[in-house]
C-alpha atoms as a PDB file:
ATOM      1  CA  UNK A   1      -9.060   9.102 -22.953  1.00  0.00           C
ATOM      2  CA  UNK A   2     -10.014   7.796 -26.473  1.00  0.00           C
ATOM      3  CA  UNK A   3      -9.780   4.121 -27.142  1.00  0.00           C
ATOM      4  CA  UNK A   4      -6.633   4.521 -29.356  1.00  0.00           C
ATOM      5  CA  UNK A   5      -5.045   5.580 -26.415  1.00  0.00           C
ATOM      6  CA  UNK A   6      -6.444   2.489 -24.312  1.00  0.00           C
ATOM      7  CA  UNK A   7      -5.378  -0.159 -27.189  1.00  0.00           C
ATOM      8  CA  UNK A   8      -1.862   1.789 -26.883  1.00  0.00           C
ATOM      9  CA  UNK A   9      -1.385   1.461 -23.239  1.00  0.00           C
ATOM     10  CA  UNK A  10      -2.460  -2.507 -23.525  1.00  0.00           C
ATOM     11  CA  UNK A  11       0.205  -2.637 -26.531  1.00  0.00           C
ATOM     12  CA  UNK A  12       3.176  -1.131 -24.558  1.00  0.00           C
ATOM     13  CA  UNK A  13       2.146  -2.830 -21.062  1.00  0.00           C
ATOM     14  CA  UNK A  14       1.786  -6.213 -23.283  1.00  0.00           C
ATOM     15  CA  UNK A  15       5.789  -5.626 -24.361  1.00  0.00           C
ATOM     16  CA  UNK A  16       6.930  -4.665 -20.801  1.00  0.00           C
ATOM     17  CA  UNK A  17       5.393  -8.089 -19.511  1.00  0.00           C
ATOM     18  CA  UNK A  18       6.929  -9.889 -22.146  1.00  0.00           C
ATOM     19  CA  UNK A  19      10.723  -8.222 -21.472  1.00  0.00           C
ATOM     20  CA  UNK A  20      10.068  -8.869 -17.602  1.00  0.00           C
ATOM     21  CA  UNK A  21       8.778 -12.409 -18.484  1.00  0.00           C
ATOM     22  CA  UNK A  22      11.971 -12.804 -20.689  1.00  0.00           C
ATOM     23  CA  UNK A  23      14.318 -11.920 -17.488  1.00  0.00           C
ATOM     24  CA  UNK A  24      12.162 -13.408 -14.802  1.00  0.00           C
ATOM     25  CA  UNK A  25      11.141 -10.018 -13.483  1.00  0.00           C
ATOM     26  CA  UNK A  26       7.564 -11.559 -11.656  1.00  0.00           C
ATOM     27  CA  UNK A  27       6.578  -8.232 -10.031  1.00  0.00           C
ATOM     28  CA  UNK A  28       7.166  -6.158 -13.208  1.00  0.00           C
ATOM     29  CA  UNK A  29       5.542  -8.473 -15.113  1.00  0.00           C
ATOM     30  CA  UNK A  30       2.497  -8.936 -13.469  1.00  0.00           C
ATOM     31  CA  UNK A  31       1.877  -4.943 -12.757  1.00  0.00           C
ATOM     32  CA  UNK A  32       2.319  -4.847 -16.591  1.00  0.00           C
ATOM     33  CA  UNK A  33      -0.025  -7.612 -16.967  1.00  0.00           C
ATOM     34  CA  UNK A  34      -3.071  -5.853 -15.120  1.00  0.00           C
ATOM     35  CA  UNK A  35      -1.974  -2.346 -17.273  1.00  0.00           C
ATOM     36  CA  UNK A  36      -2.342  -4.573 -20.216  1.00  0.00           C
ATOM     37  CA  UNK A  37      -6.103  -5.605 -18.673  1.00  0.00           C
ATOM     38  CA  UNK A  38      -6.909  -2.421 -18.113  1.00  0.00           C
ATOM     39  CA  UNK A  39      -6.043  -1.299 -21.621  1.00  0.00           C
ATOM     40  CA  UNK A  40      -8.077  -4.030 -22.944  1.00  0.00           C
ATOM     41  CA  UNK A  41     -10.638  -3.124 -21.084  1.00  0.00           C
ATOM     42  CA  UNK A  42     -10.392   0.384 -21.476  1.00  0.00           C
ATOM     43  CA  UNK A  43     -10.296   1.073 -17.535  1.00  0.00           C
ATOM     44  CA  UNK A  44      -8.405   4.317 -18.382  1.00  0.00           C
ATOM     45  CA  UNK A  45      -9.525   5.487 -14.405  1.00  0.00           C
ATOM     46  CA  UNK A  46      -7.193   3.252 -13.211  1.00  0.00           C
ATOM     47  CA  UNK A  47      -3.941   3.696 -15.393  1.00  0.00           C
ATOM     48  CA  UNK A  48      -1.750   6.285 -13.296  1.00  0.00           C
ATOM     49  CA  UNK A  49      -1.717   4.177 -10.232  1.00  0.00           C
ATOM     50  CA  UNK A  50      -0.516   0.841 -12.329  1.00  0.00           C
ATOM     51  CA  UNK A  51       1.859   3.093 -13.891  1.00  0.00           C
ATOM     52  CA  UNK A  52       3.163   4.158 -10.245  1.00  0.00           C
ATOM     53  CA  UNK A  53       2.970   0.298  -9.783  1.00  0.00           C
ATOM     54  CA  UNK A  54       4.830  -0.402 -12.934  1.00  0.00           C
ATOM     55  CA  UNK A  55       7.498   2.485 -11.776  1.00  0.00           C
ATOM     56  CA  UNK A  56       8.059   1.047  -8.674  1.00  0.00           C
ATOM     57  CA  UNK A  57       8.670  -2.462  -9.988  1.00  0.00           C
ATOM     58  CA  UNK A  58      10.997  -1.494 -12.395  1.00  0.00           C
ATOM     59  CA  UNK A  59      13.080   0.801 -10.067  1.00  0.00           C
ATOM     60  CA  UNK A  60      13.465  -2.378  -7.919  1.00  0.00           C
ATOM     61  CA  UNK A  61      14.683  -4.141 -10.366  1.00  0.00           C
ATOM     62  CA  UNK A  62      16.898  -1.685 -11.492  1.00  0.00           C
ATOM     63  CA  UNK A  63      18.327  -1.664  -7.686  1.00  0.00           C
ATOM     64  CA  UNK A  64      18.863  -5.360  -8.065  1.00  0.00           C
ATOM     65  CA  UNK A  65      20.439  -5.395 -11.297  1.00  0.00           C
ATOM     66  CA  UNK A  66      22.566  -2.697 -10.197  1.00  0.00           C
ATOM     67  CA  UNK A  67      23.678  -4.704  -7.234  1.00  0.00           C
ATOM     68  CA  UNK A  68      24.266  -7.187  -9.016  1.00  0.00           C
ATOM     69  CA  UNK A  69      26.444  -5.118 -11.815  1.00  0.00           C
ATOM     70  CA  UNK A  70      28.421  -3.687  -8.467  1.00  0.00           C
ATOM     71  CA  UNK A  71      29.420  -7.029  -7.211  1.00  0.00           C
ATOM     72  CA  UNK A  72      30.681  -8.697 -10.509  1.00  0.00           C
ATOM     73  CA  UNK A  73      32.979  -5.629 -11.159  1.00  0.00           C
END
């Protein structure tokens, strides 16, 4: 992966922990936090699983938002 892809990753992952951050989201936020790390570090070996890591964090909080959502309707 060429650095311009690394710097991107740490870019996107940087705005992910700052929308989880915004909504108190702590588990998305802190898997986007060590994808933003890894970016700037340009550990590219290691970005799949924090992006399975990121996934899963933001499907939970989708299933909490969505309970939420449910029982306010």
């Amino acid at each position: 992966m060429e650095t311009g892809a690394a710097a991107e990753v740490e870019s996107l992952a940087h705005r992910i922990k700052g929308a989880a951050a915004n909504i108190s989201a702590p588990g998305l936020e802190c898997a986007a936090f060590r994808m933003e790390e890894a970016g700037r570090a340009g550990e590219v070996a290691g970005f799949k699983e924090l992006m399975r890591m990121i996934d899963a964090r933001f499907e939970a909080l989708r299933g909490v938002l969505q309970g939420v959502a449910h029982a306010s309707a």
